[in-house]
Protein backbone atom coordinates (compact mmCIF):
# COMPACT_ATOMS: atom_id res chain seq x y z
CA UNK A 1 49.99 101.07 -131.56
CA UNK A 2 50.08 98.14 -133.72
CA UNK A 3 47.17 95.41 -134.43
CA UNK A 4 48.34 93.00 -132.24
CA UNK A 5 49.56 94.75 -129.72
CA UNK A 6 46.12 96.29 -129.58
CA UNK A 7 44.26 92.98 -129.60
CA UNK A 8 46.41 91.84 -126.81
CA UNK A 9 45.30 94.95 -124.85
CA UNK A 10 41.33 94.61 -126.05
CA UNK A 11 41.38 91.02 -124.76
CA UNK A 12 43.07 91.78 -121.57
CA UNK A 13 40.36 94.40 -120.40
CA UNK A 14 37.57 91.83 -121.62
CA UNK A 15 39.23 89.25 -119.87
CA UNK A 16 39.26 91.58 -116.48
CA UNK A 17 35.72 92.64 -116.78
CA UNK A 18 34.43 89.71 -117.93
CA UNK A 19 36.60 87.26 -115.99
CA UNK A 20 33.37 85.03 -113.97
CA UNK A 21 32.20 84.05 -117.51
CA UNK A 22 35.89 83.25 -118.69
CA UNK A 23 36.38 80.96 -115.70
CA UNK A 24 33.18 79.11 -116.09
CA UNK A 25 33.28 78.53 -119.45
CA UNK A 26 37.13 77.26 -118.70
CA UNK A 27 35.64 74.91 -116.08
CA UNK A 28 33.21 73.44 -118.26
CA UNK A 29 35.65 72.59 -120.93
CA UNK A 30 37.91 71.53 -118.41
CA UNK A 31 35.37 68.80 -116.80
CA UNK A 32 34.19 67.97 -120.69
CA UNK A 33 37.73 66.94 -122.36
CA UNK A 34 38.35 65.57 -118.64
CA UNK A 35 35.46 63.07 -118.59
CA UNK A 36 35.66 62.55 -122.90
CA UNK A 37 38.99 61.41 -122.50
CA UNK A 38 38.11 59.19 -119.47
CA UNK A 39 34.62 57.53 -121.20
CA UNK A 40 37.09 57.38 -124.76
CA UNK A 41 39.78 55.65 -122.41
CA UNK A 42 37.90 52.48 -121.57
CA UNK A 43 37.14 51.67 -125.21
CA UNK A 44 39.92 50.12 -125.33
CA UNK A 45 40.06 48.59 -121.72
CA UNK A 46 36.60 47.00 -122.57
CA UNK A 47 37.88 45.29 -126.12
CA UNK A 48 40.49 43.69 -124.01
CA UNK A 49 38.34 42.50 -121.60
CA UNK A 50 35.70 40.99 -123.69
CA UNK A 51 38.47 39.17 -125.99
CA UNK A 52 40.18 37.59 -122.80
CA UNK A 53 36.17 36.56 -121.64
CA UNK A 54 35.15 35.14 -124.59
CA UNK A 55 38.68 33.50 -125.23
CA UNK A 56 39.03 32.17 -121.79
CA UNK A 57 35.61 30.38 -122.37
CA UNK A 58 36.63 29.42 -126.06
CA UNK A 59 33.35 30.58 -127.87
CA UNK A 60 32.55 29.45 -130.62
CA UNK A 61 33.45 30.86 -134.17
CA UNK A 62 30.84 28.72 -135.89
CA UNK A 63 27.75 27.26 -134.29
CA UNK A 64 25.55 24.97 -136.28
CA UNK A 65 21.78 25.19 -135.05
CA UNK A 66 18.95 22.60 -136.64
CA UNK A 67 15.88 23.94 -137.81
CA UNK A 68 13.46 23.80 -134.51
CA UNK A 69 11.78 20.20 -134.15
CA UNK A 70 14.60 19.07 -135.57
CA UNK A 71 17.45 16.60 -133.96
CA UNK A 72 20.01 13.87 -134.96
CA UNK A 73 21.91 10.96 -133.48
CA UNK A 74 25.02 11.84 -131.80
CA UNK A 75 27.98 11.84 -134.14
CA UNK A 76 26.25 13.07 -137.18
CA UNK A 77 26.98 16.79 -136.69
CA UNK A 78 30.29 16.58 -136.04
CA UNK A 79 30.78 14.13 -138.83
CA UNK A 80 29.02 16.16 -141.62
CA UNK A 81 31.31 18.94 -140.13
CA UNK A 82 34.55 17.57 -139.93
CA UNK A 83 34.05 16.16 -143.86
CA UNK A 84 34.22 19.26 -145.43
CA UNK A 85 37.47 20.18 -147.72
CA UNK A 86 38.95 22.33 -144.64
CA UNK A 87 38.29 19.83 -142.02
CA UNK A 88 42.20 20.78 -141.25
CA UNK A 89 41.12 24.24 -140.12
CA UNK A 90 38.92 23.16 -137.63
CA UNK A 91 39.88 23.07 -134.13
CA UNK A 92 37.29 21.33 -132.21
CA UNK A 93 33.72 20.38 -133.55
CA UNK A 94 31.05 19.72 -130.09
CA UNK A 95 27.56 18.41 -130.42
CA UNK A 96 24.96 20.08 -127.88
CA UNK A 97 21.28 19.50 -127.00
CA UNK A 98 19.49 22.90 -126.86
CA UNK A 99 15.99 22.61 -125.80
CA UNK A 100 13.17 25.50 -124.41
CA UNK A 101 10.91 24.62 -121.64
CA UNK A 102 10.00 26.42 -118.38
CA UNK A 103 11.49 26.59 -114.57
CA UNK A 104 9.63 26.79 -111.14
CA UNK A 105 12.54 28.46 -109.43
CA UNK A 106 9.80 29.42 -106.46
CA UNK A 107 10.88 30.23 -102.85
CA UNK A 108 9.46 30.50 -99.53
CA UNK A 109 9.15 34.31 -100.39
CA UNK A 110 8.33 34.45 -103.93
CA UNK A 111 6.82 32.65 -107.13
CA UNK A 112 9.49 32.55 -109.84
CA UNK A 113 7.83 30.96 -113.13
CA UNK A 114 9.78 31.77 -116.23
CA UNK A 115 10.87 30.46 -119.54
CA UNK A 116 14.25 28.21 -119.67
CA UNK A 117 16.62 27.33 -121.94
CA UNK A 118 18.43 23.90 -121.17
CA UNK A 119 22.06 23.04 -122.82
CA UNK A 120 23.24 20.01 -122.63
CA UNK A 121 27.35 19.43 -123.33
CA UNK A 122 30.29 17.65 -122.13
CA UNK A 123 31.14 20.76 -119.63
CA UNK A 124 33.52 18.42 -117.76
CA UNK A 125 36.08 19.05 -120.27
CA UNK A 126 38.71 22.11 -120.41
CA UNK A 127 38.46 22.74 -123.72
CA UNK A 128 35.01 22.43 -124.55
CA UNK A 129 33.64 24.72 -127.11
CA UNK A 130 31.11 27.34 -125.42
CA UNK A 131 32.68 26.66 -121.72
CA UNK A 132 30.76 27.44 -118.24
CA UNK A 133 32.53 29.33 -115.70
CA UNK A 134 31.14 28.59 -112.24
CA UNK A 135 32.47 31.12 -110.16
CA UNK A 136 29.65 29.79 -107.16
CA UNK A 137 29.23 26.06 -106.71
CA UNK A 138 30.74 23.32 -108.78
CA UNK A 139 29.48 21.39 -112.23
CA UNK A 140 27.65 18.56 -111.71
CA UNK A 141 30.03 15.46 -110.87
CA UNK A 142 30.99 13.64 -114.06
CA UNK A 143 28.07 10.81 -114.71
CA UNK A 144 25.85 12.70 -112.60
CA UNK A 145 21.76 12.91 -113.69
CA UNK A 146 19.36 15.35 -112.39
CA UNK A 147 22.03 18.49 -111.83
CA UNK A 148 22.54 21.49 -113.47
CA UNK A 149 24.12 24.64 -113.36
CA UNK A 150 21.74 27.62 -113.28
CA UNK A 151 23.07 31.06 -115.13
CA UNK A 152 24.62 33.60 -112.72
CA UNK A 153 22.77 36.72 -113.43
CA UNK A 154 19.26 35.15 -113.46
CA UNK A 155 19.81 33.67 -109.83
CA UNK A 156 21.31 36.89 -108.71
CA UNK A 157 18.28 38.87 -109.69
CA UNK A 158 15.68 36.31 -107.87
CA UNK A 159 18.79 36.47 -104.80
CA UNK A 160 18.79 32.59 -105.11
CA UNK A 161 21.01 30.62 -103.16
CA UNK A 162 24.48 29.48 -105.15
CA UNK A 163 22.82 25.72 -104.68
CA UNK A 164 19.69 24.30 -104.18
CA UNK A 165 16.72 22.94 -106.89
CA UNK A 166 14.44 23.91 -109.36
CA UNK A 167 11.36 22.16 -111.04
CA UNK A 168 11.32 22.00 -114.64
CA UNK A 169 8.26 21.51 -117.26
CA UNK A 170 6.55 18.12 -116.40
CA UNK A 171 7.34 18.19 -112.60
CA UNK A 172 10.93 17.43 -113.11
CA UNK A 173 13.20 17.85 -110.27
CA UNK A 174 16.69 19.23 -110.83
CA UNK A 175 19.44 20.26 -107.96
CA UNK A 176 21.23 23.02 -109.21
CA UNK A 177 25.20 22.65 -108.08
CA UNK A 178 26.35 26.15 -108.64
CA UNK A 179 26.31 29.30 -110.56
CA UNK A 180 27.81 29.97 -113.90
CA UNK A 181 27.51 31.82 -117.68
CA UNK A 182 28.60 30.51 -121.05
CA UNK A 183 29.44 33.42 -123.41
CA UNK A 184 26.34 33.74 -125.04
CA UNK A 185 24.70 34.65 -122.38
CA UNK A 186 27.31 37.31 -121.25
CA UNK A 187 24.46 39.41 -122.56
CA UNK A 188 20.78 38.08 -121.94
CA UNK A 189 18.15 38.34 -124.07
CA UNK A 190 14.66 37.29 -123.55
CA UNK A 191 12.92 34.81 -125.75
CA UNK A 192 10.92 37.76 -127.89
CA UNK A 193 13.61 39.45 -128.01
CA UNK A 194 13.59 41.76 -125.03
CA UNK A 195 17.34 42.80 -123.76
CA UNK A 196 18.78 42.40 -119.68
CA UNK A 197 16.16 39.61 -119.72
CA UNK A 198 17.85 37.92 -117.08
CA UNK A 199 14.68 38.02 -115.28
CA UNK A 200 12.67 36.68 -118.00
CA UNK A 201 14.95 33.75 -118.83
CA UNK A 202 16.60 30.69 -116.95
CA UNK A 203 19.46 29.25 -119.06
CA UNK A 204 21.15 26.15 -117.43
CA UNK A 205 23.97 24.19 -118.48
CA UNK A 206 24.02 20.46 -117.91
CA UNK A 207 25.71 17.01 -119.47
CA UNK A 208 24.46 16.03 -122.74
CA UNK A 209 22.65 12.75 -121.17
CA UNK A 210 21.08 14.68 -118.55
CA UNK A 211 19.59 17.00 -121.15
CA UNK A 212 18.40 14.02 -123.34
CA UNK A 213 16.75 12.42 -120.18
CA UNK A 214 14.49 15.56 -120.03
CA UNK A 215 13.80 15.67 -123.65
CA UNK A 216 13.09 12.66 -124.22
CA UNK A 217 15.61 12.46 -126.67
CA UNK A 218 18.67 9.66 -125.66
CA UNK A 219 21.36 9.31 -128.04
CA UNK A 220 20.36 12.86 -130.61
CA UNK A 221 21.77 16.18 -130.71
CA UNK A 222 20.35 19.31 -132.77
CA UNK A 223 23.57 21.67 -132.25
CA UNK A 224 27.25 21.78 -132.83
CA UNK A 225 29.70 24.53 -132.22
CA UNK A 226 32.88 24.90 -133.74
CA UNK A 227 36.28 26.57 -132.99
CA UNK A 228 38.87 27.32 -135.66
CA UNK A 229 42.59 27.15 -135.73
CA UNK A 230 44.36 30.61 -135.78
CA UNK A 231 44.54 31.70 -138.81
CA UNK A 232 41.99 29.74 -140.45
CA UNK A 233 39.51 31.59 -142.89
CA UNK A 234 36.26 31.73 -141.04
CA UNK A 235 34.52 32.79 -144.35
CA UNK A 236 35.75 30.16 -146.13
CA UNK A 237 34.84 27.36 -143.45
CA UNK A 238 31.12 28.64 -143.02
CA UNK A 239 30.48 28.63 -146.59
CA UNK A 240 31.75 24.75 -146.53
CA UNK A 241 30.16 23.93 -143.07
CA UNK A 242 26.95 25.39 -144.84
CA UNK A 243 27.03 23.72 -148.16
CA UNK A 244 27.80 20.17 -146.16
CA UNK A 245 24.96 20.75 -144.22
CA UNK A 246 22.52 21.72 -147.23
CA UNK A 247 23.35 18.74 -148.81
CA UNK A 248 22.99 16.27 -145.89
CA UNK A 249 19.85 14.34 -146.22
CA UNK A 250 17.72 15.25 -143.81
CA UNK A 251 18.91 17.72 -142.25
CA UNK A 252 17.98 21.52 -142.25
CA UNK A 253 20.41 23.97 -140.47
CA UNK A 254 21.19 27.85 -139.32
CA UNK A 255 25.11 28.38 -139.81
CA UNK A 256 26.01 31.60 -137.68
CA UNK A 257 29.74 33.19 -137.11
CA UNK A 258 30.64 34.52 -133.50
CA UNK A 259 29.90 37.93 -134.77
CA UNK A 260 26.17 36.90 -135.11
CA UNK A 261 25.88 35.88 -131.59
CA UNK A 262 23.83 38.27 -129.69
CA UNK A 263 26.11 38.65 -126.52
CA UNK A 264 29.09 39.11 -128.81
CA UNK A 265 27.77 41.67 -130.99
CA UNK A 266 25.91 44.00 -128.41
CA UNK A 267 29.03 43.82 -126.27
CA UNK A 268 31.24 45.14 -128.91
């Protein structure tokens, strides 16, 4: 008898008198390459996703943040930005108003209390930089003061209603028109830090004036994000964006890529 001929018959009369074990252990593999190749399979699907979600709301590939207590007159950021050597590789340059304060988002049924974080932005437009999709309610009407949109997942935890009002530090009244997220908040995080902090954290999204009418600050700006032209050399563009910006009098800046944003990185 030769060698293999005998390890063919060894294995056989293993295989018959061990066969229970041989058939589990076959079933386990079986369910582990199944489900590994099912998990590994949405890698991909998820990529796609995220790139057509954070296109379709063109997010940023630059933002511009002033140091905190700081804030400038409209036109300034965009101006310092668009005089930089490679002005040509920038698509779009939009001012915002980003300010902290706190909501009173209370019902009938429960106290809701929680920090907020107010942006203020010419939403209206298509092609804003940093969009808000509203898939309940509308933006507020072009012009209009006192409405805001309040972010999706935060109003779905407290089961709010897809309109309605909330009070906002000082006893300020605002009637929320709908329901929406910007891309940085795809992905919440709380204000030390904390992640799914949608409970802990009320973004809105409102027209620059109306944010400047509950700062206090008409006519200034302390943000400005920036989209690129394809093909343009994001490296190249924050190192200018960030030199203009250290040499403007006065003014003290962050300058952060898309990469840096919290949403964006945590989702990829």
């Amino acid at each position: 008898m030769t060698g293999r001929s005998l390890w063919w018959r060894w294995s056989w009369r293993d295989l018959r008198q061990h066969w229970a074990a041989v058939v589990t252990i076959g079933a386990v593999i079986a369910i582990g390459t199944g489900v590994y190749a099912g998990l590994g399979s949405t890698a991909a699907w998820r990529e796609l996703s995220n790139d057509a979600s954070f296109a379709e709301l063109n997010m940023h590939d630059l933002r511009v943040e002033l140091s905190p207590g700081t804030f400038a007159d409209e036109g300034t950021l965009r101006d310092v930005t668009m005089a930089i050597p490679s002005a040509d590789q920038v698509l779009a340059a939009d001012e915002r108003l980003v300010i902290d304060s706190q909501v009173d988002a209370s019902t009938a049924d429960q106290t809701i209390l929680v920090s907020a974080r107010v942006v203020g932005a010419d939403f209206s437009r298509p092609d804003v930089v940093d969009g808000v999709w509203v898939p309940d309610g509308v933006l507020p009407a072009p012009g209009a003061s006192a409405e805001v949109v309040l972010e999706k997942k935060f109003a779905e935890y407290y089961a709010l209603q897809a309109t309605g009002s909330v009070s906002i530090t000082g006893g300020t009244d605002e009637r929320y028109t709908g329901l929406g997220v910007a891309p940085e908040e795809f992905y919440v995080f709380g204000p030390q830090g904390s992640v799914l902090a949608q409970a802990d954290l009320a973004h809105m999204y409102a027209s620059l004036p109306t944010v400047q009418g509950l700062a206090g600050r008409p006519g200034e700006v302390n943000d400005v994000v920036i989209a690129l032209v394809d093909g343009a050399d994001r490296d190249a563009v924050e190192a200018e964006v960030d030199d203009a910006f250290s040499g403007a009098a006065g003014l003290s800046a962050t300058v952060t890529t898309q990469d840096e944003a919290e949403a964006f990185r945590v989702l990829y």
